[in-house]
Protein backbone atom coordinates (compact mmCIF):
# COMPACT_ATOMS: atom_id res chain seq x y z
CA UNK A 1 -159.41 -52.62 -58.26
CA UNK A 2 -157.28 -51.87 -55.49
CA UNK A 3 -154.65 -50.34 -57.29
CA UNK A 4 -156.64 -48.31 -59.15
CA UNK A 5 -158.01 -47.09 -55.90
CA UNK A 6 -154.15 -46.53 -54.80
CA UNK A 7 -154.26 -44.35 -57.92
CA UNK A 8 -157.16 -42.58 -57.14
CA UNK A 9 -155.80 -41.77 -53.92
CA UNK A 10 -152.65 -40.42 -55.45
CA UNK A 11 -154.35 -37.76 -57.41
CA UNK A 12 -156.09 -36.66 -54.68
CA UNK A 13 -152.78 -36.23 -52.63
CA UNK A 14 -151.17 -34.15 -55.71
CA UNK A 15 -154.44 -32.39 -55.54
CA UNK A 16 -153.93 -31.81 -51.67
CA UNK A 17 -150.43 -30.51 -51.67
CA UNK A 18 -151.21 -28.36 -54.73
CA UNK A 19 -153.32 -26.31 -52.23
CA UNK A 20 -151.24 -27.23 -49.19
CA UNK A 21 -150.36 -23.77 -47.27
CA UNK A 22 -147.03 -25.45 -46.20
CA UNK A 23 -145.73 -25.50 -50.09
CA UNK A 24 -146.45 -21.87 -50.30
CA UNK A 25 -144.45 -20.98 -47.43
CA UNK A 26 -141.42 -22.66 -49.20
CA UNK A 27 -142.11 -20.14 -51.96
CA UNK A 28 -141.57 -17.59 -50.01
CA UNK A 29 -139.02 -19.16 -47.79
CA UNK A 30 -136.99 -19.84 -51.03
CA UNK A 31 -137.73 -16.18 -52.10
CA UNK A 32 -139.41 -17.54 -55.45
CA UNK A 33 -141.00 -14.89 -57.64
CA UNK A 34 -144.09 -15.72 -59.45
CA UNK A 35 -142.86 -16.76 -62.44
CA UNK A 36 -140.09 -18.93 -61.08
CA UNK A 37 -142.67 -20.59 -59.00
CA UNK A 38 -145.46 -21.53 -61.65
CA UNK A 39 -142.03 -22.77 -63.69
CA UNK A 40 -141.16 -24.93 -60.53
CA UNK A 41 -144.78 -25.76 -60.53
CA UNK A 42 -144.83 -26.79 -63.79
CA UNK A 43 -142.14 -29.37 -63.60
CA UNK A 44 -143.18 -30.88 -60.76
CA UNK A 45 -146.35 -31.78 -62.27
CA UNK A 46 -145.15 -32.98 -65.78
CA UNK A 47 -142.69 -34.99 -63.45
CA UNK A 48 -145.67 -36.30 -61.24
CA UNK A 49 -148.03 -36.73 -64.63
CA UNK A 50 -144.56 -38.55 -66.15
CA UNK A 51 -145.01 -41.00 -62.86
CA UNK A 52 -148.40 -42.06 -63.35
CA UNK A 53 -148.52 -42.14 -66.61
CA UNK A 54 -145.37 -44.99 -66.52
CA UNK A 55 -146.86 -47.05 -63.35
CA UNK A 56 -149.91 -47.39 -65.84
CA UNK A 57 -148.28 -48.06 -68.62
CA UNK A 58 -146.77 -51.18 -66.94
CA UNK A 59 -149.88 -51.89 -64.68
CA UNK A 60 -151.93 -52.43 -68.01
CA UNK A 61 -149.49 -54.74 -69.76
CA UNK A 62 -149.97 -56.81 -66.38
CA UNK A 63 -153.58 -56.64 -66.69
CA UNK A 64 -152.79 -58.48 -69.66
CA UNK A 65 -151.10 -61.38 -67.84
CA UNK A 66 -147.91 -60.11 -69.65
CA UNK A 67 -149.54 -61.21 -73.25
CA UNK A 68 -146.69 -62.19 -75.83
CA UNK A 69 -147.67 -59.07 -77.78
CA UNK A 70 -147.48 -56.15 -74.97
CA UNK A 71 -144.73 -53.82 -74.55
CA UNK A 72 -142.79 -56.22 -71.63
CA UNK A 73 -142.54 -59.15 -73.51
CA UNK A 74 -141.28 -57.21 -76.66
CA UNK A 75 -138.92 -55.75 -74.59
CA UNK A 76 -137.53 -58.28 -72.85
CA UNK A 77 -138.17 -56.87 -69.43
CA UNK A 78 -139.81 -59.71 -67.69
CA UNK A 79 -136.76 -60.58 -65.98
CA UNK A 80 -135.39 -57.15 -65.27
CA UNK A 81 -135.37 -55.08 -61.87
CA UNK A 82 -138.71 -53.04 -61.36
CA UNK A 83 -136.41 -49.79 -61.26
CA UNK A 84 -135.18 -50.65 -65.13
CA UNK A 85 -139.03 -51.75 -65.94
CA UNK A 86 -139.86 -47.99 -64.18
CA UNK A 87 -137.18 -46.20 -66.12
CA UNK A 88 -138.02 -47.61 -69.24
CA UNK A 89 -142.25 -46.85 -68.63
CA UNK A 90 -141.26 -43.44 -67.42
CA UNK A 91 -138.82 -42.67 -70.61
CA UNK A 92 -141.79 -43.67 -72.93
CA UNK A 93 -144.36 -41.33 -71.19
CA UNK A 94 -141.84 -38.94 -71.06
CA UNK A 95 -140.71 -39.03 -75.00
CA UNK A 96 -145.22 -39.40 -75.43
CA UNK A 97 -145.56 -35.98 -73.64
CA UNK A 98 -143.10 -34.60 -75.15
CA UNK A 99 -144.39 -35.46 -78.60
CA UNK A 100 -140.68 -36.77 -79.48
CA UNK A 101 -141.72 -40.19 -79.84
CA UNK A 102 -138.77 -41.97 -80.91
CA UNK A 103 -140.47 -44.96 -82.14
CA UNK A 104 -137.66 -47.45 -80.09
CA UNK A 105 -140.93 -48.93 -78.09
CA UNK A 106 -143.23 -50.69 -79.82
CA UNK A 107 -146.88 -50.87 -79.14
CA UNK A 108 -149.14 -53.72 -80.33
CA UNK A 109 -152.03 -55.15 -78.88
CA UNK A 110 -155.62 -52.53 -78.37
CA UNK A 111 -155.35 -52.14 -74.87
CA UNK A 112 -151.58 -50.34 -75.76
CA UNK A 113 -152.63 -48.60 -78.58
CA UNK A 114 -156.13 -47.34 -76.93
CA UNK A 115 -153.94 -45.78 -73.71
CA UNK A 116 -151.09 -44.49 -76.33
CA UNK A 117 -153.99 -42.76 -78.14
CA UNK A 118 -155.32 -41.10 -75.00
CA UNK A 119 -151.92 -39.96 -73.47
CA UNK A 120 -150.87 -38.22 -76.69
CA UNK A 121 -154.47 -36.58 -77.20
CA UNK A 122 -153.57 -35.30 -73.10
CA UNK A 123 -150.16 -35.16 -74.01
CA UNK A 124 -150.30 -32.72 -77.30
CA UNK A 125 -152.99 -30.30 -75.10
CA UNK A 126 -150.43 -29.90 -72.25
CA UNK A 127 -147.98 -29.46 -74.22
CA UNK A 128 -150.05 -26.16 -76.07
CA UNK A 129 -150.48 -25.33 -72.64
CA UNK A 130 -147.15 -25.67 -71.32
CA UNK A 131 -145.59 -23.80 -73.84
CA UNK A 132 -148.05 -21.02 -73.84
CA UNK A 133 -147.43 -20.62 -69.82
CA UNK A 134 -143.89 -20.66 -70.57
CA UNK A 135 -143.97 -18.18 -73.53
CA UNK A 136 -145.98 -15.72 -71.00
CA UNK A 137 -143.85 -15.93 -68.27
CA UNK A 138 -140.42 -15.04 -70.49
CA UNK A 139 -142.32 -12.12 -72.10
CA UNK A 140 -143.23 -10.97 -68.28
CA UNK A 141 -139.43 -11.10 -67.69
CA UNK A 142 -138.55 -9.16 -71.07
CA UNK A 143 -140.81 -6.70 -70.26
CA UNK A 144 -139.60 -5.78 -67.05
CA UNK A 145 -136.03 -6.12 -68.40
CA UNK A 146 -136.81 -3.91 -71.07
CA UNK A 147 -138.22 -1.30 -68.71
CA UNK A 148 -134.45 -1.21 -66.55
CA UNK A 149 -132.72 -0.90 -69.77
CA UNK A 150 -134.04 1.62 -71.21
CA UNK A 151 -133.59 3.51 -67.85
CA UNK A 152 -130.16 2.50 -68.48
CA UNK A 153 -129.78 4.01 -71.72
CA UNK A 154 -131.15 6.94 -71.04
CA UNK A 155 -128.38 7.00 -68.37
CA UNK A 156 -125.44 6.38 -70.33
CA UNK A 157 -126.64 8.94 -73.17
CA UNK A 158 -126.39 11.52 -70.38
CA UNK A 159 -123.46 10.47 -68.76
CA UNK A 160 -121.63 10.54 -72.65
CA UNK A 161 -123.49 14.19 -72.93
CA UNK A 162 -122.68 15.71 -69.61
CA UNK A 163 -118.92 13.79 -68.62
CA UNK A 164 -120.50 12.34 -65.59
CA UNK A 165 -118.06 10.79 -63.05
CA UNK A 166 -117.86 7.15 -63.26
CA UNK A 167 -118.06 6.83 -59.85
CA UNK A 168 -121.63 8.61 -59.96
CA UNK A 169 -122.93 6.87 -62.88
CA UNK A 170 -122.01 3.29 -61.48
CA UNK A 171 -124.20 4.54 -57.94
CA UNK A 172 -126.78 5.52 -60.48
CA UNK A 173 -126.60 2.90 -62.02
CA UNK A 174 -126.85 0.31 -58.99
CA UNK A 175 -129.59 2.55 -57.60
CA UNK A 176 -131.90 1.87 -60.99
CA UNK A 177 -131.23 -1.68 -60.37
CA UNK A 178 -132.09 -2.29 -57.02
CA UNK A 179 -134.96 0.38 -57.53
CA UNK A 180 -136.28 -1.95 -60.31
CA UNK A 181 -135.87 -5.48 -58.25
CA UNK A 182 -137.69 -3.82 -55.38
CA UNK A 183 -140.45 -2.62 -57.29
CA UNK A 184 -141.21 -5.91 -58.70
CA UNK A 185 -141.24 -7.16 -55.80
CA UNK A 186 -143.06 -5.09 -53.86
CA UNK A 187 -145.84 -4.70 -56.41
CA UNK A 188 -146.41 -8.60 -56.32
CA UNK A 189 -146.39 -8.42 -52.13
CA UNK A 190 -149.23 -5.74 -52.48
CA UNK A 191 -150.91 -7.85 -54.97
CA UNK A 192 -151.31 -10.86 -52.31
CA UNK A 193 -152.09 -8.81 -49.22
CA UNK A 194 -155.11 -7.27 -51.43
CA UNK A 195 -156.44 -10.49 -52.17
CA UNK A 196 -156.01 -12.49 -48.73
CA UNK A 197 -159.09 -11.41 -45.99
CA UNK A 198 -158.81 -8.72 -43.75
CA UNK A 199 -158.16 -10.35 -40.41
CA UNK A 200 -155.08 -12.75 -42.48
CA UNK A 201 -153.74 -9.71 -43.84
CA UNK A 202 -153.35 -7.91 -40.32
CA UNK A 203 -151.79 -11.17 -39.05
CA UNK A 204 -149.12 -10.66 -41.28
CA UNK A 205 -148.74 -6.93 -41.09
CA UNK A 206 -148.44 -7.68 -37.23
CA UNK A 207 -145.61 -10.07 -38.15
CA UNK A 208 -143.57 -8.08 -41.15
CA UNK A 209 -143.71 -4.46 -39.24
CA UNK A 210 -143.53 -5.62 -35.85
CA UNK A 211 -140.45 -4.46 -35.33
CA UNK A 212 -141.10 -0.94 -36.81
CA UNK A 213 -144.06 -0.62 -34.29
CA UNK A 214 -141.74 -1.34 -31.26
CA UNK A 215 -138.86 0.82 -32.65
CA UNK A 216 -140.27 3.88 -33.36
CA UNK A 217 -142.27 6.01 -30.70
CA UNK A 218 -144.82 7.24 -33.06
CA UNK A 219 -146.43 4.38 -33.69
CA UNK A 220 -146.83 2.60 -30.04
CA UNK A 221 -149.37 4.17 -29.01
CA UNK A 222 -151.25 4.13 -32.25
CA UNK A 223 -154.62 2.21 -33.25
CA UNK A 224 -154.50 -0.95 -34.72
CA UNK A 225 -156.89 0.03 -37.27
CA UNK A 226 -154.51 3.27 -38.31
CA UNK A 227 -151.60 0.87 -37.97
CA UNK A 228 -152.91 -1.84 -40.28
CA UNK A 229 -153.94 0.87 -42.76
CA UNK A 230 -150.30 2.67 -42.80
CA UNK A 231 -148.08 0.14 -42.32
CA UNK A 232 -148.96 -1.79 -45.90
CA UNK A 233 -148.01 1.57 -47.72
CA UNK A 234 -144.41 1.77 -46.00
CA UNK A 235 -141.59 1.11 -48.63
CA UNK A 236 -137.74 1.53 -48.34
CA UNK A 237 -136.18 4.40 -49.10
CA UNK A 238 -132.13 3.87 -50.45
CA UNK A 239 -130.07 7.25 -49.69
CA UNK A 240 -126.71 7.59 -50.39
CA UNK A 241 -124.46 9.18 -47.85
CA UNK A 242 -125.27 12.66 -47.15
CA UNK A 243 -128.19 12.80 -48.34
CA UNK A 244 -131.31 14.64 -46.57
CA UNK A 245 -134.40 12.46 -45.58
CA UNK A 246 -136.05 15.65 -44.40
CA UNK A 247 -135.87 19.39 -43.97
């Protein structure tokens, strides 16, 4: 009973850090888009859900008092170092999940078989699920891919058409690029400041454009409220040398 309470307790504390603020400020410390987060997300849960699954897998065969039919005992692991019993518990959840299922462990008594058949029933639904997420996310990254090329092509057809310098098409070309990174990224910043509350957002406007307000004389003696409400819709602007901002 206690471990299973130990368990219990585990889940909860996966739960916990799920929602933990502190994990997504390492997102955005390690300057993680979306997708490359819920992919990082993703494999630290099948890695967690590989965990438990294995500690089970041995913890039941011990329930057992080790009968002469469960997994250890077929195995021959009795005598072997908890980190080989681990590895080996961890490698069949793994191969389970996976729906590989090599067939090189051996399951025979009810209590085995009833656990096997409820980790592949979770197994084969995360699976769907992990595949679909994953299928999503590349077809995000296509698209926006897609989008830059065909600015691209567009680009080289005209530089063929018109002998453009190449000197002017690579700027051009480095221009759509960045343009296209920035965009992205900007798009998914204005997508979390619309859904955080009014008072967190401001907090972090104060913090990002902080330095803009002290900078430039326009703004000190501003409002907060006309601050908060212009500052959000600031972008950068990339000129190349000699180019007029304004006239």
């Amino acid at each position: 009973m206690t471990r299973i309470m130990r368990i219990l307790r585990l889940i909860k504390l996966f739960r916990f850090t799920k929602k933990n603020s502190g994990l997504s400020f390492m997102k955005v410390w390690m300057n993680l888009s979306s997708s490359n987060s819920n992919m990082l997300g993703m494999i630290a849960f099948v890695l967690f859900l590989t965990h438990l699954i294995a500690c089970l897998f041995f913890l039941q065969a011990k329930w057992q008092d080790f009968d002469d039919n469960c997994w250890v005992v077929q195995e021959d692991m009795i005598g072997e170092s908890v980190g080989f019993q681990y590895t080996l518990a961890a490698y069949w959840a793994l191969q389970t999940l996976t729906t590989v299922g090599f067939g090189d462990i051996t399951i025979k008594t009810v209590n085995e078989r009833l656990f096997a058949i409820c980790w592949m029933i979770l197994g084969v639904a995360f699976y769907s699920y992990a595949i679909g997420n994953m299928t999503n996310m590349i077809a995000s990254m296509d698209a926006d891919r897609e989008q830059l090329n065909q600015k691209l092509s567009v680009l080289k057809e005209f530089k063929q058409r018109t002998s453009m310098p190449i000197g002017m098409y690579s700027k051009i070309k480095r221009h759509l690029e960045n343009n296209q990174r920035s965009a992205n990224s900007f798009a998914e910043q204005d997508k979390i400041l619309n859904d955080l509350p009014q008072q967190l957002k401001n907090q972090i406007i104060e913090c990002t454009h902080g330095e803009i307000i002290d900078r430039i004389d326009f703004f000190k003696d501003k409002e907060h409220e006309f601050l908060y409400a212009v500052m959000p819709e600031l972008k950068p602007l990339k000129l190349l040398e000699g180019d007029v901002l304004y006239q």
